[in-house]
C-alpha atoms as a PDB file:
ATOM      1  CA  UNK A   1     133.594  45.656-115.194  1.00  0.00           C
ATOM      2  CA  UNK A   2     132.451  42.035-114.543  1.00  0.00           C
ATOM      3  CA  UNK A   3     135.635  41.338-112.673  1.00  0.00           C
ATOM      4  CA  UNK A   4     135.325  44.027-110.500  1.00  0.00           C
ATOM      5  CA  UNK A   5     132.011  42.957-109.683  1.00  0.00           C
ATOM      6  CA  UNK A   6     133.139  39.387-109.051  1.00  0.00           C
ATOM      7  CA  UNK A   7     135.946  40.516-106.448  1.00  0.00           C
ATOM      8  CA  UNK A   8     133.200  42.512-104.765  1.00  0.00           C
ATOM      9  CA  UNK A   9     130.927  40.071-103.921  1.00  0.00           C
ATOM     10  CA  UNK A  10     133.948  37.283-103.134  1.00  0.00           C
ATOM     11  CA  UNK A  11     134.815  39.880-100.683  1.00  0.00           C
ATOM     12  CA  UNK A  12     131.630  40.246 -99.147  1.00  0.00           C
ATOM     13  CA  UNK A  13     130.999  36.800 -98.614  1.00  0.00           C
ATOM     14  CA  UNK A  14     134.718  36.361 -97.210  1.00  0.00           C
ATOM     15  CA  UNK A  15     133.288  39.241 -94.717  1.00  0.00           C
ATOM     16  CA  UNK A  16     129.888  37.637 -93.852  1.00  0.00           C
ATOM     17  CA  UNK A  17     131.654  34.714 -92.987  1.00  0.00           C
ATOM     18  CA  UNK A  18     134.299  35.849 -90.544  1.00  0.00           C
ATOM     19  CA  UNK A  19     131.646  37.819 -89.268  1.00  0.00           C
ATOM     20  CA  UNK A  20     129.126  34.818 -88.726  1.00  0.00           C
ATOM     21  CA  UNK A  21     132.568  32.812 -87.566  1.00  0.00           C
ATOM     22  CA  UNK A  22     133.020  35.542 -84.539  1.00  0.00           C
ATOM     23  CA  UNK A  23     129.596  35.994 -83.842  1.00  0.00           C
ATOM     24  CA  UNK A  24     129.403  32.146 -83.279  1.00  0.00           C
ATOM     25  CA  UNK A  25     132.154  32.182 -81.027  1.00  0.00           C
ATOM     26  CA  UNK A  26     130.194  34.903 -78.683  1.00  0.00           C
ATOM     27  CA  UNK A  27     127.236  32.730 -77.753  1.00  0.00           C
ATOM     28  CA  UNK A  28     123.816  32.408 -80.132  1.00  0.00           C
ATOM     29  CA  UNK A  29     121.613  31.479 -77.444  1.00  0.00           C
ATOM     30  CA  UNK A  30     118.436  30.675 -78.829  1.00  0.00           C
ATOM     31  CA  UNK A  31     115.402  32.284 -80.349  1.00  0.00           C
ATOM     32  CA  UNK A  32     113.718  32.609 -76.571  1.00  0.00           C
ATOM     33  CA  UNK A  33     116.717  33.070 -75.292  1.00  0.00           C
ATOM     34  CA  UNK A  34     119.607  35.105 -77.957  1.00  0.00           C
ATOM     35  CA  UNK A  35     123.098  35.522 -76.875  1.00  0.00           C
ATOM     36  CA  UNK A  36     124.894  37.844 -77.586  1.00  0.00           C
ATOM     37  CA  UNK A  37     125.945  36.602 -81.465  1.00  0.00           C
ATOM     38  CA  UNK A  38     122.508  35.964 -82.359  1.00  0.00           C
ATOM     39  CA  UNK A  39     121.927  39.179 -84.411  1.00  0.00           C
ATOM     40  CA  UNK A  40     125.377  39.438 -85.509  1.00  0.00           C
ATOM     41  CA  UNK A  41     124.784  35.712 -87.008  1.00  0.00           C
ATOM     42  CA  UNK A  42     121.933  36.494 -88.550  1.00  0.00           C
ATOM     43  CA  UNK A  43     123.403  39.805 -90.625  1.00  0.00           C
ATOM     44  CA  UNK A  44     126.063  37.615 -91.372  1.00  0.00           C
ATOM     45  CA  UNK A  45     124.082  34.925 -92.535  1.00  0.00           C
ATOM     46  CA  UNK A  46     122.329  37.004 -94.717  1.00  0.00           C
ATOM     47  CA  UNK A  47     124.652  39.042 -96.145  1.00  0.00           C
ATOM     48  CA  UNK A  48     126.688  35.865 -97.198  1.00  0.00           C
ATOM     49  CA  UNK A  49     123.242  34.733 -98.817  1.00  0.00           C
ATOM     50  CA  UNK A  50     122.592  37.826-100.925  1.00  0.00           C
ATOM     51  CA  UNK A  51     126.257  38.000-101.748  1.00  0.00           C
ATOM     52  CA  UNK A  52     126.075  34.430-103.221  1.00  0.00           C
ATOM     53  CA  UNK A  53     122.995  35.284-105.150  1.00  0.00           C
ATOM     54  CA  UNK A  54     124.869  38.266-106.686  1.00  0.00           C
ATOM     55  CA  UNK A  55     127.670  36.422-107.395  1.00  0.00           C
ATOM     56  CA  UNK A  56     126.294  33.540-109.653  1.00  0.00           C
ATOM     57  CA  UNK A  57     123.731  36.278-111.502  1.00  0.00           C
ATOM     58  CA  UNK A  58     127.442  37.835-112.284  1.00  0.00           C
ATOM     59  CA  UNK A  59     128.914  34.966-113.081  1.00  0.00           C
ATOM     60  CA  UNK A  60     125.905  33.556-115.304  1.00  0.00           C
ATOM     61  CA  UNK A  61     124.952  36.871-117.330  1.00  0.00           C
ATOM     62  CA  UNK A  62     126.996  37.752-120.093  1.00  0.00           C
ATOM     63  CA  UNK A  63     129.636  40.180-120.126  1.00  0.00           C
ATOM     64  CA  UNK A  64     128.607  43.718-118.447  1.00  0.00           C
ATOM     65  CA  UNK A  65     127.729  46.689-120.823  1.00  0.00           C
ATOM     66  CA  UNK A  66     130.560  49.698-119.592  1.00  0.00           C
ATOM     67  CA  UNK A  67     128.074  52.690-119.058  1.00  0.00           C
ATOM     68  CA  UNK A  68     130.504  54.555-117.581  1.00  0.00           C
ATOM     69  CA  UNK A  69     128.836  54.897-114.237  1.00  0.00           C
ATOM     70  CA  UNK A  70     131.216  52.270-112.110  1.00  0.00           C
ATOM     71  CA  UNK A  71     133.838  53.788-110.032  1.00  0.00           C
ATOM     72  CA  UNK A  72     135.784  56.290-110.764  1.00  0.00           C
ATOM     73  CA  UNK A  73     139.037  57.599-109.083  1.00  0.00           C
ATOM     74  CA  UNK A  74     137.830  60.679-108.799  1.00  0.00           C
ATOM     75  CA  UNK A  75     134.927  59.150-106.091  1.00  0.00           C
ATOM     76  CA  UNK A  76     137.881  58.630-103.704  1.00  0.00           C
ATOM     77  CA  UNK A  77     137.834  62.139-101.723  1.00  0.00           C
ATOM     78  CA  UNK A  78     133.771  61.882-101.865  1.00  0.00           C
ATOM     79  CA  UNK A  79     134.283  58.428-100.429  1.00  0.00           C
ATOM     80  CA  UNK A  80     136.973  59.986 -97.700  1.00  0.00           C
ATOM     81  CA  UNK A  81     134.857  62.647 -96.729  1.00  0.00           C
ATOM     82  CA  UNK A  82     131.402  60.670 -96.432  1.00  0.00           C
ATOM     83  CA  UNK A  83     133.064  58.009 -94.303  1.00  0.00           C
ATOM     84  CA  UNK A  84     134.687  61.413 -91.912  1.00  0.00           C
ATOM     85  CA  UNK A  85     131.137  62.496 -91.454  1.00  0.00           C
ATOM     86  CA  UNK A  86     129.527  58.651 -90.417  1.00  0.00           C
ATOM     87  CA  UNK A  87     132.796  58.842 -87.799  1.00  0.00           C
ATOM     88  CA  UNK A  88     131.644  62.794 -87.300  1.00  0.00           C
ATOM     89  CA  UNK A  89     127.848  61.962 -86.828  1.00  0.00           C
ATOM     90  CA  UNK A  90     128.603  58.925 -84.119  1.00  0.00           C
ATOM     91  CA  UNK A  91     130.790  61.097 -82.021  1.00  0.00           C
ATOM     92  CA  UNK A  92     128.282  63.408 -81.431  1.00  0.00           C
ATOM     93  CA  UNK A  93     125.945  61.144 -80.354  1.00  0.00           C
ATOM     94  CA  UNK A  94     126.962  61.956 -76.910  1.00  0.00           C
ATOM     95  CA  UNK A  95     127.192  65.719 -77.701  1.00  0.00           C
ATOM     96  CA  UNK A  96     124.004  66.787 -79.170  1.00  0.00           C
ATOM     97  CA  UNK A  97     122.254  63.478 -79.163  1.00  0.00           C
ATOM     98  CA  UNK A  98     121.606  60.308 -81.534  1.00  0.00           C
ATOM     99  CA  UNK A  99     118.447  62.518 -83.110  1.00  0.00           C
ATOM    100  CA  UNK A 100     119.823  65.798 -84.018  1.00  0.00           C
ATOM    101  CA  UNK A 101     123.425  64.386 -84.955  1.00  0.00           C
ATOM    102  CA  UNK A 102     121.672  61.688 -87.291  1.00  0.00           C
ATOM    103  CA  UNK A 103     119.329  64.253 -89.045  1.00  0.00           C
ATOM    104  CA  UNK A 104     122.415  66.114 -89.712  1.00  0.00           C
ATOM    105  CA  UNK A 105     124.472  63.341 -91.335  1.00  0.00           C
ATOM    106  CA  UNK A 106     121.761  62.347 -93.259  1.00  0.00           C
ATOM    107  CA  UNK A 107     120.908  65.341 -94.703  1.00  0.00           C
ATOM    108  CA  UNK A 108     124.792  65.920 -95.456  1.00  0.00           C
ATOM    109  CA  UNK A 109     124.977  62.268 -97.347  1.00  0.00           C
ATOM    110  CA  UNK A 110     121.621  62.938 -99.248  1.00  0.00           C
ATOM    111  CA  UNK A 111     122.740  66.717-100.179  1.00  0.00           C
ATOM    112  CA  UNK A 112     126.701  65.970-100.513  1.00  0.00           C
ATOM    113  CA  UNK A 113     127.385  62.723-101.943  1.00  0.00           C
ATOM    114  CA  UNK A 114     124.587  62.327-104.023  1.00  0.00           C
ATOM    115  CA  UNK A 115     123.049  65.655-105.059  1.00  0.00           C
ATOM    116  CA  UNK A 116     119.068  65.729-104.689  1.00  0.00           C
ATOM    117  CA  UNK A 117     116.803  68.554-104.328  1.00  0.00           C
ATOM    118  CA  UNK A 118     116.472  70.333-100.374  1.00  0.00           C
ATOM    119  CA  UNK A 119     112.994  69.165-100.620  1.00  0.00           C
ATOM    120  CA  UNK A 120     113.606  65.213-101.307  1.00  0.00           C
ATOM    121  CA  UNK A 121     116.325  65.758 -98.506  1.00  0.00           C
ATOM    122  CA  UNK A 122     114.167  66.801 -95.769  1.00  0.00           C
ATOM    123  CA  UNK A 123     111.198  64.304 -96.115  1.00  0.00           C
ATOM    124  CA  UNK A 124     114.034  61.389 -96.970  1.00  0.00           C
ATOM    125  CA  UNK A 125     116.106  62.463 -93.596  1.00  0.00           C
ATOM    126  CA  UNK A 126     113.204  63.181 -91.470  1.00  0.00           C
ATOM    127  CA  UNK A 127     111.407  59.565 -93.077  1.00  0.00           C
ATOM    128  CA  UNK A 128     114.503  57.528 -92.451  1.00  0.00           C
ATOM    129  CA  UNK A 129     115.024  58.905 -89.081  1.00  0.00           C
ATOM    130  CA  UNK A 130     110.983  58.227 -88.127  1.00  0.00           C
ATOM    131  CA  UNK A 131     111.626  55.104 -89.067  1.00  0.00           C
ATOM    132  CA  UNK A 132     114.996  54.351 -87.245  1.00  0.00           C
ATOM    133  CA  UNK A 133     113.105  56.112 -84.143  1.00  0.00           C
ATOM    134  CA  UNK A 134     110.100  53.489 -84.429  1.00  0.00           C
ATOM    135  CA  UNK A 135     112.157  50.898 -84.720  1.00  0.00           C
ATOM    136  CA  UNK A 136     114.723  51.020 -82.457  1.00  0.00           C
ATOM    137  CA  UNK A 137     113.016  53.087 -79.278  1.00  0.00           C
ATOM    138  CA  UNK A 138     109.435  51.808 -80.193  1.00  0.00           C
ATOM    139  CA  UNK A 139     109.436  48.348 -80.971  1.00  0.00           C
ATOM    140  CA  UNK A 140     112.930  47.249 -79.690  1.00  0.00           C
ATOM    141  CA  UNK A 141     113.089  49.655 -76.865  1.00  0.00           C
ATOM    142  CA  UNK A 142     116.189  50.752 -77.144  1.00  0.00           C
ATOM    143  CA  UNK A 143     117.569  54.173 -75.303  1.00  0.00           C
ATOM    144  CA  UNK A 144     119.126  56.143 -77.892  1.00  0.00           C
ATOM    145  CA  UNK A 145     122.192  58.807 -76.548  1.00  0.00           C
ATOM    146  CA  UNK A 146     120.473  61.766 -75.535  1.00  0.00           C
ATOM    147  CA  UNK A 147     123.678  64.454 -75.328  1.00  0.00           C
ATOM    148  CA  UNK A 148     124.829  66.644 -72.703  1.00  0.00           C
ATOM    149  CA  UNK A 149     123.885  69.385 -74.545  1.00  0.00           C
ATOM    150  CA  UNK A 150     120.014  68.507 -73.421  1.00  0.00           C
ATOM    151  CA  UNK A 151     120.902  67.310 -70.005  1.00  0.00           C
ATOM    152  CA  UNK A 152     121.664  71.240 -69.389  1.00  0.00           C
ATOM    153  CA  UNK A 153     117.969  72.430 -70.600  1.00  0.00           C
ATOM    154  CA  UNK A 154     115.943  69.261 -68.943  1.00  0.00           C
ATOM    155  CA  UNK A 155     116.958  70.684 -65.590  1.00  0.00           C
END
């Protein structure tokens, strides 16, 4: 199990640095000024970070107690279809709109992939997309896809 964890991380930090290598190469600007690298830099930078960290607490516990909870083959199809729905959820974006086609995924991967109760998926979809909404269209100011499907009411 340790080795699996060891590859992991190696690969993440191989990641976060071709990542931080392209997003270089695009401009960084400057903090007044960021081009467009700068955030891409940044994720990189600390993704490599925290994947360094993880990698010498792996390397400098002792060797990892199997619970049985690492990953399975059987996770594959689960894996399959959640990564069909992200794909699923972005393209209709431009459909229904980034608001309504988010909810839906999210209540899908918190319901689907990792069973909890229609309660805890509710508040955790509608809290994570509140927050994404703040963030992005509040404080960032960002205009999130609308849809078409909207355009045809708004008239």
């Amino acid at each position: 199990m340790k080795k699996t964890y060891i590859i992991a991380h190696a690969a993440w930090i191989l990641f976060a640095g071709a990542v931080a290598v392209e997003s270089w190469r695009l401009g960084f600007g400057g903090f007044v000024r960021p081009g467009p690298g700068f955030v891409p830099f940044l994720a990189a930078s600390m993704l490599g970070a925290l994947s360094v960290i993880a990698l010498l607490q792996t390397l400098l516990t002792g060797p990892a107690k199997s619970d049985g909870k690492g990953f399975r083959g059987g996770d594959i199809p689960k894996i399959f279809i959640a990564v069909l729905f992200l794909f699923a959820g972005v393209l209709l974006w431009n459909v229904i709109g980034f608001i309504p086609a988010t909810f839906l995924l999210l209540i899908f991967l918190f319901r689907c992939v990792e069973p909890l109760g229609w309660r805890r998926v509710l508040v955790a979809s509608a809290l994570t997309l509140a927050f994404t909404y703040i963030l992005f269209v509040v404080l960032l100011g960002v205009r999130l896809p609308q849809g078409r499907v909207w355009t045809y009411f708004m008239n």
